[in-house]
PDB file of N, CA and C in Angstrom:
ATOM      1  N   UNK A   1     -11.499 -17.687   9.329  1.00  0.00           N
ATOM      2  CA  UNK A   1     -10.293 -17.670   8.528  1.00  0.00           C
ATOM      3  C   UNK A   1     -10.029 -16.238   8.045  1.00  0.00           C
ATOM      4  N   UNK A   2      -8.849 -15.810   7.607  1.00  0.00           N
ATOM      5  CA  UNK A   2      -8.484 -14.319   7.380  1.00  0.00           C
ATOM      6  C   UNK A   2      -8.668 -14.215   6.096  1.00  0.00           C
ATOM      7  N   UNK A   3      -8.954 -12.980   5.486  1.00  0.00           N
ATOM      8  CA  UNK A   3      -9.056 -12.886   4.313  1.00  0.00           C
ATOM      9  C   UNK A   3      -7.680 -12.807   3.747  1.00  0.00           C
ATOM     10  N   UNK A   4      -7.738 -12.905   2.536  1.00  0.00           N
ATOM     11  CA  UNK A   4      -6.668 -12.629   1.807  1.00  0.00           C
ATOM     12  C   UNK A   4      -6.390 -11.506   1.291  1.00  0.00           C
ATOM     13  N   UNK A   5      -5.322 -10.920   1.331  1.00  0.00           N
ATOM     14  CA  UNK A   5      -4.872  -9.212   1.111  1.00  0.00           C
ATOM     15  C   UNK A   5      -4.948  -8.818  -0.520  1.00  0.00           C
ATOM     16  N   UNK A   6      -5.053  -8.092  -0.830  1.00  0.00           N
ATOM     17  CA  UNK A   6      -5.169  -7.998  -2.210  1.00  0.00           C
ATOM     18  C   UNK A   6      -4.261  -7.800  -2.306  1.00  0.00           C
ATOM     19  N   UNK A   7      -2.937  -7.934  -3.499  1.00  0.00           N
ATOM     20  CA  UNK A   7      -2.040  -7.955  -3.701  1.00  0.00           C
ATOM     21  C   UNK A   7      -1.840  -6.490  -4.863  1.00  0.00           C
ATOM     22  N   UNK A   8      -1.260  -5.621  -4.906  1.00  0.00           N
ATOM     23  CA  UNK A   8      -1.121  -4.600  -5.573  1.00  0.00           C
ATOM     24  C   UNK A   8       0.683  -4.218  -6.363  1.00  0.00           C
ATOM     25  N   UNK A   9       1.525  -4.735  -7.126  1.00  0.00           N
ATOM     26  CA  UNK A   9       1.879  -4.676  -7.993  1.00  0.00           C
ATOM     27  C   UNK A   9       2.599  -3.253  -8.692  1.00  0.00           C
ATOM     28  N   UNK A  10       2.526  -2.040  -8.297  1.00  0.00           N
ATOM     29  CA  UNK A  10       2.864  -1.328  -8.969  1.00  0.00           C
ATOM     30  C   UNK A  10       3.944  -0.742  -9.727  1.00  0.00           C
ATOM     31  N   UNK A  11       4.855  -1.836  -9.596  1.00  0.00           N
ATOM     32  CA  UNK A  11       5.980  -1.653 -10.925  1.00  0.00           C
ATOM     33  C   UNK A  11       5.459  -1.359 -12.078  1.00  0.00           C
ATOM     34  N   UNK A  12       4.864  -2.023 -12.702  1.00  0.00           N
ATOM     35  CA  UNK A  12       4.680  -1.502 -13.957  1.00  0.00           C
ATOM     36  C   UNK A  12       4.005  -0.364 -14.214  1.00  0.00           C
ATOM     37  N   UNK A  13       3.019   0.464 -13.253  1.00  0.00           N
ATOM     38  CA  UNK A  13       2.919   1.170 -13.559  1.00  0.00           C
ATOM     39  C   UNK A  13       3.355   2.757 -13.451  1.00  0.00           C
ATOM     40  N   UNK A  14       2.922   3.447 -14.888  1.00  0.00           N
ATOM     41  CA  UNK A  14       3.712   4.735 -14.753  1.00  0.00           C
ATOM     42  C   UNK A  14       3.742   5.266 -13.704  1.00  0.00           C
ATOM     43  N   UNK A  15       4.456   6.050 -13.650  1.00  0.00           N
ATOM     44  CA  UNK A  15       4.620   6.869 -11.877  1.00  0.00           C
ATOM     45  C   UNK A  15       3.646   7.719 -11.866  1.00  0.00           C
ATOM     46  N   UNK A  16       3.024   8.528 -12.870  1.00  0.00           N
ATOM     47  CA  UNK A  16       2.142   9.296 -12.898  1.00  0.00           C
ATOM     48  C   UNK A  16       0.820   8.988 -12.440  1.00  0.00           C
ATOM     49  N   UNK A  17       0.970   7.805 -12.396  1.00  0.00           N
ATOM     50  CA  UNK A  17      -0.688   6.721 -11.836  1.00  0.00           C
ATOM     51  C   UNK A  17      -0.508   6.232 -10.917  1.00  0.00           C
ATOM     52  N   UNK A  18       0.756   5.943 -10.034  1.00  0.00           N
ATOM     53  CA  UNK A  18       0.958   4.935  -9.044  1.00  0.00           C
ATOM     54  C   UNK A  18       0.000   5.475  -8.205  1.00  0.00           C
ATOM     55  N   UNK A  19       0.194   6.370  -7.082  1.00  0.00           N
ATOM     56  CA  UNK A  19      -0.235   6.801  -6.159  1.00  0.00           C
ATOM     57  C   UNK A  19      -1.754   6.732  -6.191  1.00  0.00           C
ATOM     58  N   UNK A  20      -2.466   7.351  -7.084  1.00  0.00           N
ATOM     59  CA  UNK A  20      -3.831   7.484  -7.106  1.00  0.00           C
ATOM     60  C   UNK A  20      -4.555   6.070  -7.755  1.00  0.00           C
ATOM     61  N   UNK A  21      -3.669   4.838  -8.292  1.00  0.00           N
ATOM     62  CA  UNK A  21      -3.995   3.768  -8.312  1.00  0.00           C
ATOM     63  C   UNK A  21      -4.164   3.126  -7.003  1.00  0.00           C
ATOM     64  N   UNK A  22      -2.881   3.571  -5.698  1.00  0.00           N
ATOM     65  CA  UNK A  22      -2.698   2.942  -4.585  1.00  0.00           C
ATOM     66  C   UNK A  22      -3.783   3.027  -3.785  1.00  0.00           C
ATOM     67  N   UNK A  23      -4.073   4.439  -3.758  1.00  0.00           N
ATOM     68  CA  UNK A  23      -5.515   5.178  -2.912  1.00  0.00           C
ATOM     69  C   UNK A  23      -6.877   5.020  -3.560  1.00  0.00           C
ATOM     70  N   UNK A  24      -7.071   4.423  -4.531  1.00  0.00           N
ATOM     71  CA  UNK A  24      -8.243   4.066  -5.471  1.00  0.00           C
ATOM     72  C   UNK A  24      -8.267   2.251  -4.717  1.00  0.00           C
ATOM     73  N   UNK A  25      -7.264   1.670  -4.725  1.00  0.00           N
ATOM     74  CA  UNK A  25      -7.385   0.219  -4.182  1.00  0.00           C
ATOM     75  C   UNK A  25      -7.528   0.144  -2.367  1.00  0.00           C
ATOM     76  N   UNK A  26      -7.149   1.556  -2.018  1.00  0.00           N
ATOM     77  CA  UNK A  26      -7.456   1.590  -0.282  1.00  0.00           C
ATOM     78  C   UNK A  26      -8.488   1.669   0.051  1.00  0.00           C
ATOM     79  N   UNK A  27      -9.347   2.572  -0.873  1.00  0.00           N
ATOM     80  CA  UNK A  27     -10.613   3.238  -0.859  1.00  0.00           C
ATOM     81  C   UNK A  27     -11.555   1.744  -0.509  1.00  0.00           C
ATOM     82  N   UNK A  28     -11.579   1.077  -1.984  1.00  0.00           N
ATOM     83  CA  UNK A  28     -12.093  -0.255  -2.113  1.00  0.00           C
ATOM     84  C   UNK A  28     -11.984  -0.737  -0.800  1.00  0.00           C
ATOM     85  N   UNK A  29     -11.121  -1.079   0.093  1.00  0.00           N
ATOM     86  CA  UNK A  29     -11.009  -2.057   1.120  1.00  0.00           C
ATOM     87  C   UNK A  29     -12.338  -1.788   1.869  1.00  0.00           C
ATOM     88  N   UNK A  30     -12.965  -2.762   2.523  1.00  0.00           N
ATOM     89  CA  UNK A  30     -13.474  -2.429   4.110  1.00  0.00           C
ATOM     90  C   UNK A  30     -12.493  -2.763   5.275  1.00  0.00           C
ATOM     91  N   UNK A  31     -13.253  -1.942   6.251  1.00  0.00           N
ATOM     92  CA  UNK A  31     -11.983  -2.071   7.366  1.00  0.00           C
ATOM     93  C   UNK A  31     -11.605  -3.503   7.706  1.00  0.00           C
ATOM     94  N   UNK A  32     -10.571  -3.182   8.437  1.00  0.00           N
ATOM     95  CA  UNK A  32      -9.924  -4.617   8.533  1.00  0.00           C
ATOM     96  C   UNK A  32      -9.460  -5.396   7.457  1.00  0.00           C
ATOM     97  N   UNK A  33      -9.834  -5.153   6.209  1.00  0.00           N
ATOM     98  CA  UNK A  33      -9.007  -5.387   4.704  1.00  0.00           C
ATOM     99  C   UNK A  33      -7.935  -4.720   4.408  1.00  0.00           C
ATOM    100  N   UNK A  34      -7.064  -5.859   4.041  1.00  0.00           N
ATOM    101  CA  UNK A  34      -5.612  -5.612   3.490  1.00  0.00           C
ATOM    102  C   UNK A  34      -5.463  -5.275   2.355  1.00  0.00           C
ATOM    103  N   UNK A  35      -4.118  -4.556   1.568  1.00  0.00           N
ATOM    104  CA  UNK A  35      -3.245  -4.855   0.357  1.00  0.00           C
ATOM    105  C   UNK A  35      -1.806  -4.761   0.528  1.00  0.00           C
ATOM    106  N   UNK A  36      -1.435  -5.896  -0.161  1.00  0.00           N
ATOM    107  CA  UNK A  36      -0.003  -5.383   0.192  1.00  0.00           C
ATOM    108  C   UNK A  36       0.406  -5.267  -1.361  1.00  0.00           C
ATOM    109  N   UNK A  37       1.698  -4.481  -1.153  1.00  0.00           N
ATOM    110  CA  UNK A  37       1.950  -3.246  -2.388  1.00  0.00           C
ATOM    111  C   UNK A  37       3.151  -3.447  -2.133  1.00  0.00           C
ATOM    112  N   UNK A  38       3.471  -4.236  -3.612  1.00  0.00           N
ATOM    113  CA  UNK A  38       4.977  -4.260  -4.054  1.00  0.00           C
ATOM    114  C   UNK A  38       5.676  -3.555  -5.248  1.00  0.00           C
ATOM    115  N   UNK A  39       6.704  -2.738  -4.818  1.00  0.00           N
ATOM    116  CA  UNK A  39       6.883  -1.922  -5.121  1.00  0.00           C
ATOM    117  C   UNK A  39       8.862  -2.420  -5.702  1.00  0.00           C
ATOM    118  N   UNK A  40       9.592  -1.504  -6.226  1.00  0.00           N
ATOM    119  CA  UNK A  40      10.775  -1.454  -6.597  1.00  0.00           C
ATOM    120  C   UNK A  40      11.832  -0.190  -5.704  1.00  0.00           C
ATOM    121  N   UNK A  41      11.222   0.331  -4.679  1.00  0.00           N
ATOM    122  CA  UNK A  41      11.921   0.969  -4.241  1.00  0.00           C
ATOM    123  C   UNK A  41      11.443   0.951  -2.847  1.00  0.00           C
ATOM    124  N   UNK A  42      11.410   1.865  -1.522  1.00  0.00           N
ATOM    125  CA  UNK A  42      10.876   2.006  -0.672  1.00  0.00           C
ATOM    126  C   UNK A  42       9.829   2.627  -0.448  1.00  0.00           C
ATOM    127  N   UNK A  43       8.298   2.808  -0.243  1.00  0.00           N
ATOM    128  CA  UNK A  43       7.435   3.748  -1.005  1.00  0.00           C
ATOM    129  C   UNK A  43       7.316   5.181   0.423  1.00  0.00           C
ATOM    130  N   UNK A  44       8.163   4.867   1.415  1.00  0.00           N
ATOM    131  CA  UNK A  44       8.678   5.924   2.543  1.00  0.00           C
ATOM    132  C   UNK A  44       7.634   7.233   1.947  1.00  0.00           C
ATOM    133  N   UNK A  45       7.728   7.690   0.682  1.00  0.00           N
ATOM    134  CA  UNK A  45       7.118   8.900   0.705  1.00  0.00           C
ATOM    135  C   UNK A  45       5.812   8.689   0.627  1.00  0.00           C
ATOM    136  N   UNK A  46       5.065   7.579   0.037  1.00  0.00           N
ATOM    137  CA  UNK A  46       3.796   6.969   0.092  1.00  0.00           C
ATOM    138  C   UNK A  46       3.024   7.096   1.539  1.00  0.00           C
ATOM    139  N   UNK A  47       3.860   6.423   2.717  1.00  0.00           N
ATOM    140  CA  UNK A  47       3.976   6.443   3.929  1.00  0.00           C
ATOM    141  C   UNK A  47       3.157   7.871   4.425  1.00  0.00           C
ATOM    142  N   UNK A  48       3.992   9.103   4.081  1.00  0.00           N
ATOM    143  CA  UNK A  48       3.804  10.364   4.640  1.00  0.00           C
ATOM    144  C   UNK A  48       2.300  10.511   3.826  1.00  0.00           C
ATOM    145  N   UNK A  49       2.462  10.334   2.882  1.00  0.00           N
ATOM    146  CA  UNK A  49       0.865  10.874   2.101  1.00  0.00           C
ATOM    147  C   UNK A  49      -0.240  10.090   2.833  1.00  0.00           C
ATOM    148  N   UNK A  50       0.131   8.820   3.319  1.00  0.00           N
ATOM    149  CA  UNK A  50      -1.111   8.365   3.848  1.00  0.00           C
ATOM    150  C   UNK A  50      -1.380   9.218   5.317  1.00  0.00           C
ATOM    151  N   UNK A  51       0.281   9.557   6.247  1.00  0.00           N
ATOM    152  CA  UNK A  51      -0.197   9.741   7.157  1.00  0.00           C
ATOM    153  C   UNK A  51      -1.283  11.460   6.894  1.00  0.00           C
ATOM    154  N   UNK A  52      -0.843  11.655   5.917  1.00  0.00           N
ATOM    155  CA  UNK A  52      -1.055  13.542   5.548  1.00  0.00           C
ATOM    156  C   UNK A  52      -2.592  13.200   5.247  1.00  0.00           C
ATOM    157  N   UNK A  53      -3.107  12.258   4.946  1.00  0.00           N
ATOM    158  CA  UNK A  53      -4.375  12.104   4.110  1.00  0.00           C
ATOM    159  C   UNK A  53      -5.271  11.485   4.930  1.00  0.00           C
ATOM    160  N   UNK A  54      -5.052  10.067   5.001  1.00  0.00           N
ATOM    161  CA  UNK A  54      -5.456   9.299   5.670  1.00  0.00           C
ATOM    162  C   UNK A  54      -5.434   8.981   7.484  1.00  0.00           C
ATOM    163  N   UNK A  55      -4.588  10.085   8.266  1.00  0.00           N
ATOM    164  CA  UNK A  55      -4.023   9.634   9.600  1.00  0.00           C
ATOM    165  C   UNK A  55      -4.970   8.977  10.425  1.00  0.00           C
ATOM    166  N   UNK A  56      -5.017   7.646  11.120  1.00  0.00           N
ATOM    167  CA  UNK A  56      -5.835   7.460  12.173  1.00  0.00           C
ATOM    168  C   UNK A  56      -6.530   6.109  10.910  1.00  0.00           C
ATOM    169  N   UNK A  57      -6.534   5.961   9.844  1.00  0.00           N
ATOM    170  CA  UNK A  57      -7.194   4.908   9.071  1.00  0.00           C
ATOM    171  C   UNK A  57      -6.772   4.035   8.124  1.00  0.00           C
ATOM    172  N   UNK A  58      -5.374   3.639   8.536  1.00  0.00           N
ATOM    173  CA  UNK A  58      -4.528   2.730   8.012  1.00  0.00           C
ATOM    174  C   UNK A  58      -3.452   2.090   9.210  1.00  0.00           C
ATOM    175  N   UNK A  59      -2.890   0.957   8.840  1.00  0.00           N
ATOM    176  CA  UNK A  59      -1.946   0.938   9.632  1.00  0.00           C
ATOM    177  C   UNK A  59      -0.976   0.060   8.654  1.00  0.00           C
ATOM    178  N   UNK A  60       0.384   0.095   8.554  1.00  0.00           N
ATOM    179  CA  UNK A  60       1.567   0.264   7.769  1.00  0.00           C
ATOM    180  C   UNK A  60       2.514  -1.146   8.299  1.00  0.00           C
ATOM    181  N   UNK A  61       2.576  -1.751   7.876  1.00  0.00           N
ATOM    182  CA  UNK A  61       3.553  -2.994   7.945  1.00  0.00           C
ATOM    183  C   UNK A  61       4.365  -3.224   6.878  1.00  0.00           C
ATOM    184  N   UNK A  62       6.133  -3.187   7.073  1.00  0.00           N
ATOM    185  CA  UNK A  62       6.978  -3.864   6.015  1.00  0.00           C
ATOM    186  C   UNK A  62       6.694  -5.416   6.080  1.00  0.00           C
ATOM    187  N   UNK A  63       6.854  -6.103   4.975  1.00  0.00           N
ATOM    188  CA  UNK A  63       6.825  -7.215   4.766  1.00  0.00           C
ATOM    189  C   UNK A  63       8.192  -8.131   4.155  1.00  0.00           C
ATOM    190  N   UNK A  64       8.732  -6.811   3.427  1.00  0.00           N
ATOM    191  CA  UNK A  64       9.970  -7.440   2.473  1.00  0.00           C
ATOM    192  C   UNK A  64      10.647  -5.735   2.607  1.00  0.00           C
ATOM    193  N   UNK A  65      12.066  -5.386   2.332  1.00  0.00           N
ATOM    194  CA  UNK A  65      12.523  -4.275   2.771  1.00  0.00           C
ATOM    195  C   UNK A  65      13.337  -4.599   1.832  1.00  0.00           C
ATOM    196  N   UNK A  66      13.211  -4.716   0.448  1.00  0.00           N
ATOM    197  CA  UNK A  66      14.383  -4.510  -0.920  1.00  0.00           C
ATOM    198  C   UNK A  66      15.384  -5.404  -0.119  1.00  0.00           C
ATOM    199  N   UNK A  67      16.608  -4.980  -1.223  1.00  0.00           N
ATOM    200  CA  UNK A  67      17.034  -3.805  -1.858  1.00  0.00           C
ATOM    201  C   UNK A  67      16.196  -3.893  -3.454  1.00  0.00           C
ATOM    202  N   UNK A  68      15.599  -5.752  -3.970  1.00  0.00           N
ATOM    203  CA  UNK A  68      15.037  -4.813  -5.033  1.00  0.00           C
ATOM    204  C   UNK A  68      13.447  -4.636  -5.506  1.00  0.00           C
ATOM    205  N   UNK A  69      13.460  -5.454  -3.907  1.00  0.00           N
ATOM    206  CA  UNK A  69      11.447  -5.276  -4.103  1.00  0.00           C
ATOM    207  C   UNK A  69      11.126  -5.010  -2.179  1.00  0.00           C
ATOM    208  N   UNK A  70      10.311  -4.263  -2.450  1.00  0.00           N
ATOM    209  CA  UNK A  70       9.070  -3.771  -0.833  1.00  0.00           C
ATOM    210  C   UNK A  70       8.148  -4.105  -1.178  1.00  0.00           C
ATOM    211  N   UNK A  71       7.523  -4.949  -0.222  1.00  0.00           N
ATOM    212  CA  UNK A  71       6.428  -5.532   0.101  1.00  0.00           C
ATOM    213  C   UNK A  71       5.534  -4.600   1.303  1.00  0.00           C
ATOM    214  N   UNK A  72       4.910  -3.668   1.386  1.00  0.00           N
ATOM    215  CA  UNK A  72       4.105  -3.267   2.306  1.00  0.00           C
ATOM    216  C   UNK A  72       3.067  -3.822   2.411  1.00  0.00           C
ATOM    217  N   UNK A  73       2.351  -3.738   4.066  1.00  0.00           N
ATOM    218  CA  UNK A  73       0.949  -4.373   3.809  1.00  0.00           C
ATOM    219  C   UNK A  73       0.118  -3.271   4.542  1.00  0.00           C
ATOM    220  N   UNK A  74      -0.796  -2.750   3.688  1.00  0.00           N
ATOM    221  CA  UNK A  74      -1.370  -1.225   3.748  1.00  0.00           C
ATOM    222  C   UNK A  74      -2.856  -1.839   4.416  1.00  0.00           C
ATOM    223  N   UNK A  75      -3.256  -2.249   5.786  1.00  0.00           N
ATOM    224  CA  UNK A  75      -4.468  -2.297   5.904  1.00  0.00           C
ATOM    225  C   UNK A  75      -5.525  -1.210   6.406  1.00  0.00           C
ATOM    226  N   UNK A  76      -7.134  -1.143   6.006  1.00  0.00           N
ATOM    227  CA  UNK A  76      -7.798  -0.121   6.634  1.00  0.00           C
ATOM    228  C   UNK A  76      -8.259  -0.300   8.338  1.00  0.00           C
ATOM    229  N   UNK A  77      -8.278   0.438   9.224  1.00  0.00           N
ATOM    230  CA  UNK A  77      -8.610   0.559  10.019  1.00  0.00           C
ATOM    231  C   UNK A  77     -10.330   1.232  10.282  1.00  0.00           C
TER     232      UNK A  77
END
């Protein structure tokens, strides 16, 4: 059976924390573990930081595409 994705939430938090909350909950995963990360806008620039950071150890799925919530599902590779 598949695991279940962790679900990550970051509306509420400040913007000043989002990101390094996002990459603090990627870290956690083992491979082949999910989160998906709902968000209030498109996190497109999130996207580039993983590829800038992370390239080759994630892979990126929309789930929900607004207009007032994104659903990504951020798994590790």
């Amino acid at each position: 059976m598949a695991q279940q994705a962790v679900v990550l939430d970051v509306r509420p938090i400040p913007v000043a924390h989002k990101h390094s909350t996002i990459f603090e909950t990627f870290e956690r995963l083992a491979p082949g573990e999910a989160m998906v990360l709902v968000n209030d806008h498109d996190p497109r620039p999130l996207y580039y930081q993983f590829q800038a950071e992370r390239a080759g150890q994630f892979q990126w799925e929309y789930l929900e595409k607004g207009p007032e919530v994104w659903r990504v599902e951020i798994r590790k590779t």
